[in-house]
N, C-alpha and C. Protein backbone atom coordinates (compact mmCIF):
# COMPACT_ATOMS: atom_id res chain seq x y z
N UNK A 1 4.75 -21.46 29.00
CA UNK A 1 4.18 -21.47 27.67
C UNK A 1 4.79 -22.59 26.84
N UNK A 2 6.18 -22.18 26.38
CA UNK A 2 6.58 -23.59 25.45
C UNK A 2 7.38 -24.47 26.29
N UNK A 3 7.29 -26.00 25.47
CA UNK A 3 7.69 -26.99 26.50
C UNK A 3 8.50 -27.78 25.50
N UNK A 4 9.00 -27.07 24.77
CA UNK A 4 9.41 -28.59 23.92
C UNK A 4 11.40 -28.57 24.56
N UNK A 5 11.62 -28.64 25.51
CA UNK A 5 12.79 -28.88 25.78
C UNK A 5 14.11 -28.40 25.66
N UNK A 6 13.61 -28.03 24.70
CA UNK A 6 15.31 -27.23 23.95
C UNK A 6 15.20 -25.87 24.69
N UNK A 7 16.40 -25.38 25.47
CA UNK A 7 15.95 -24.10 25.86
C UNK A 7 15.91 -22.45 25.23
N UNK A 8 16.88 -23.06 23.68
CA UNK A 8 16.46 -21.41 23.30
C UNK A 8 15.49 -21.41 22.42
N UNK A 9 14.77 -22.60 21.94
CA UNK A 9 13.37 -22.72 21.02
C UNK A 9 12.50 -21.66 22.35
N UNK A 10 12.42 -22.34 23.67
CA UNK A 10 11.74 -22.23 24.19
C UNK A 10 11.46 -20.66 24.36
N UNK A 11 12.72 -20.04 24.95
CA UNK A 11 12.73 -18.74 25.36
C UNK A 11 12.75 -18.07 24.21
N UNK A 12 12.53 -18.19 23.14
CA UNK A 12 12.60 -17.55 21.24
C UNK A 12 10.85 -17.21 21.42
N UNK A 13 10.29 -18.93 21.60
CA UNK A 13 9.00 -18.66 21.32
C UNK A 13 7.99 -17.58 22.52
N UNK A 14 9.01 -18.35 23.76
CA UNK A 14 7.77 -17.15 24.88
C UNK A 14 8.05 -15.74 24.51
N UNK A 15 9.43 -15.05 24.42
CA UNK A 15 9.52 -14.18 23.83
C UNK A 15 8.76 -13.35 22.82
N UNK A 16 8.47 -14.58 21.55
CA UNK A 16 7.53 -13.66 20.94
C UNK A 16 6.15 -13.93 21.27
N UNK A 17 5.39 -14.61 22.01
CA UNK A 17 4.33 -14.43 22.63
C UNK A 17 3.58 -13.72 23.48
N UNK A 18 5.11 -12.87 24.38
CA UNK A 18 4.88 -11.88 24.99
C UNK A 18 4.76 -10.29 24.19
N UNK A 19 5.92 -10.62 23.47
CA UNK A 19 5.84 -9.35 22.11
C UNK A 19 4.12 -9.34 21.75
N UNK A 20 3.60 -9.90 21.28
CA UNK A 20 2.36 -10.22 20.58
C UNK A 20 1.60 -10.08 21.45
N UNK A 21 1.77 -10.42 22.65
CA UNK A 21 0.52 -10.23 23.69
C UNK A 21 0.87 -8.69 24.08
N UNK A 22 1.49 -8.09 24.16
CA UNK A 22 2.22 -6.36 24.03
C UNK A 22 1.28 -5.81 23.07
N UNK A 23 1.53 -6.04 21.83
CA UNK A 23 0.85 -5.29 20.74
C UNK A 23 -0.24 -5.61 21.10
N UNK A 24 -1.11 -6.55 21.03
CA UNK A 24 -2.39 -6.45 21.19
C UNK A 24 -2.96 -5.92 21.98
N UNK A 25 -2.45 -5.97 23.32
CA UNK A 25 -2.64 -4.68 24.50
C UNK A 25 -2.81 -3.74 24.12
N UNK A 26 -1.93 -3.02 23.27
CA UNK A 26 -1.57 -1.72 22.45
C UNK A 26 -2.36 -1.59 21.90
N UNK A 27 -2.76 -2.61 20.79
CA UNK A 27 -3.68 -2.21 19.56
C UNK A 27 -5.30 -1.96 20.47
N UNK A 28 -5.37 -2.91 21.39
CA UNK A 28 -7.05 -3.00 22.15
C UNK A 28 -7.62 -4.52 21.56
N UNK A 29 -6.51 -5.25 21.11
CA UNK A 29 -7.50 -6.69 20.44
C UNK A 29 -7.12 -7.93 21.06
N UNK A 30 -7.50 -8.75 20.56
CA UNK A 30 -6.79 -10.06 21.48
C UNK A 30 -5.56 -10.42 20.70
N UNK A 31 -5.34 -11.61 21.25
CA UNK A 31 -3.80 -12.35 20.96
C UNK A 31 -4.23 -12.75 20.02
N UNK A 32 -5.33 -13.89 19.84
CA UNK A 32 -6.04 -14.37 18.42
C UNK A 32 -6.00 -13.61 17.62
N UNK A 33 -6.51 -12.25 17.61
CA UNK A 33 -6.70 -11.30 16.71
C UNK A 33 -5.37 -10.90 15.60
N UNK A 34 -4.44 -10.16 17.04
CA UNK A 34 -3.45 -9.93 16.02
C UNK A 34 -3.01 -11.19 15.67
N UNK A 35 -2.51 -12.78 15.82
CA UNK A 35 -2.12 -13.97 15.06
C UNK A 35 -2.96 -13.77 13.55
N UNK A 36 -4.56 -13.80 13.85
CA UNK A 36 -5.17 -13.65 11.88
C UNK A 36 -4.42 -12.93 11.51
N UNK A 37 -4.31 -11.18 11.90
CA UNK A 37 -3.92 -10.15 11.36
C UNK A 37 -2.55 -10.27 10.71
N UNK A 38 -2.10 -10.93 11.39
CA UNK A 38 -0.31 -11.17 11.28
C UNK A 38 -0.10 -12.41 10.57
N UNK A 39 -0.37 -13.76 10.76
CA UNK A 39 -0.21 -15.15 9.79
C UNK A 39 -1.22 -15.30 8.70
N UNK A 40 -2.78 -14.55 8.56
CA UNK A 40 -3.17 -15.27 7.63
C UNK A 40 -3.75 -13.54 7.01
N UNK A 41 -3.00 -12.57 7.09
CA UNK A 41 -3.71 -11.85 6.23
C UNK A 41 -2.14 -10.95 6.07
N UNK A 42 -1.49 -10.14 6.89
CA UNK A 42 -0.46 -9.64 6.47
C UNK A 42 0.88 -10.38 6.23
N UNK A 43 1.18 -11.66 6.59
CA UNK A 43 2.31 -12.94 5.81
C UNK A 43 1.85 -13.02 4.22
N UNK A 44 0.56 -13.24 4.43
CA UNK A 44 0.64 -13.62 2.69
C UNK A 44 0.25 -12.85 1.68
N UNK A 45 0.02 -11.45 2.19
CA UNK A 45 -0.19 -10.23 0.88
C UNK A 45 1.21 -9.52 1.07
N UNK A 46 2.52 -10.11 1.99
CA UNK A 46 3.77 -9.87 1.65
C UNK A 46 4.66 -10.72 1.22
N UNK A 47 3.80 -12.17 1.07
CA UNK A 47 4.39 -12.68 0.11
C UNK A 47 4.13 -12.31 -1.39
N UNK A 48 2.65 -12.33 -1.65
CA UNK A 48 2.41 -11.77 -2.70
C UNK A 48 2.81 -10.49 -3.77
N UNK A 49 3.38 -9.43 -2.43
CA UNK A 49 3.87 -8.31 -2.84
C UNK A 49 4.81 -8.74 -3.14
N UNK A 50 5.98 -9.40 -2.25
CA UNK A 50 7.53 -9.40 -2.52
C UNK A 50 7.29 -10.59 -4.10
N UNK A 51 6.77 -11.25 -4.37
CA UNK A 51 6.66 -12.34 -5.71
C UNK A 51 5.80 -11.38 -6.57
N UNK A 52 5.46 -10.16 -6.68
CA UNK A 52 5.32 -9.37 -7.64
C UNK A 52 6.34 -8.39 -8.04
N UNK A 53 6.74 -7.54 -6.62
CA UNK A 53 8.26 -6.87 -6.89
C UNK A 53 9.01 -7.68 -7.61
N UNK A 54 9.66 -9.11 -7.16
CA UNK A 54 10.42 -10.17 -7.93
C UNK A 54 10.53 -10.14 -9.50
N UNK A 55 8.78 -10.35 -9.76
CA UNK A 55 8.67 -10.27 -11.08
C UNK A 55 8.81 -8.70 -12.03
N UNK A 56 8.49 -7.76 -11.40
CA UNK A 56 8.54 -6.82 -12.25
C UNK A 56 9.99 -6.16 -12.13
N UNK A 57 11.04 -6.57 -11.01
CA UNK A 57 12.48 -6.30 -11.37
C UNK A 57 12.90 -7.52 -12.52
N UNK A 58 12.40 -8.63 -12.37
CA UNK A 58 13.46 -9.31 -13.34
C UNK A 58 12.99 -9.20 -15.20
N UNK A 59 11.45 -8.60 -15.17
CA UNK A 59 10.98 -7.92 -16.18
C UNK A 59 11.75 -6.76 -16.71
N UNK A 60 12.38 -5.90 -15.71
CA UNK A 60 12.94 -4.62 -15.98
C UNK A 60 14.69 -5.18 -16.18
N UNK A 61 15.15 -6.26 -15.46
CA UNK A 61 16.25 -6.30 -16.23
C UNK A 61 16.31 -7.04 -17.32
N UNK A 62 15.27 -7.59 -17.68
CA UNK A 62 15.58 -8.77 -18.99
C UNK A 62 15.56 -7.41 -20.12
N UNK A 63 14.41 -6.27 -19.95
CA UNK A 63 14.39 -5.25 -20.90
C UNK A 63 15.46 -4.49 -20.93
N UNK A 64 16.64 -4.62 -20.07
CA UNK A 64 17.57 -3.77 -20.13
C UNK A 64 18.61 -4.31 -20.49
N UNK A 65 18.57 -5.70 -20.16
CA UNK A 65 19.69 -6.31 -20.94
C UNK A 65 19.68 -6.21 -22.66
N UNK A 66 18.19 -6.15 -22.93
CA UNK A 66 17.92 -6.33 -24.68
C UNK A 66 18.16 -5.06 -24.94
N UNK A 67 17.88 -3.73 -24.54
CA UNK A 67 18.30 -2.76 -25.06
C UNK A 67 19.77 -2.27 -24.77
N UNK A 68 20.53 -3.41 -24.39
CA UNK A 68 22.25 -2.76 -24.06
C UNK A 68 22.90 -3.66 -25.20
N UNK A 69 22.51 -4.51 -25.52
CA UNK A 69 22.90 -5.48 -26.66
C UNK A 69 22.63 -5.21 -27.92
């Protein structure tokens, strides 16, 4: 599978290719499938989540700092 030379890039990436080709077995979908499922739909509504958590803790401490002062 990977070729780029270095040998623990290499064995990192087949590793998780085999992981991924596992689940999808599991799930009943292809490899393609879970990659959308996983890089372009559940990566970035957990980025979105974690940069909303972000914001509504540092909302909750700026309000707590003003009411301790």
């Amino acid at each position: 599978m990977a070729n780029s030379g270095i040998i623990w890039i290499d064995w990192l990436f087949n590793l998780a290719v085999r992981g991924l080709y596992a689940c999808a077995e599991l799930l009943g979908i292809t490899y393609e499938e879970i990659n959308v499922w996983i890089f372009c739909i559940g990566w970035p509504l957990t980025i979105i989540g974690a940069a909303t958590w972000i914001c509504v803790l540092r909302y909750r401490v700026k309000f707590l700092q003003r009411s301790l002062v």
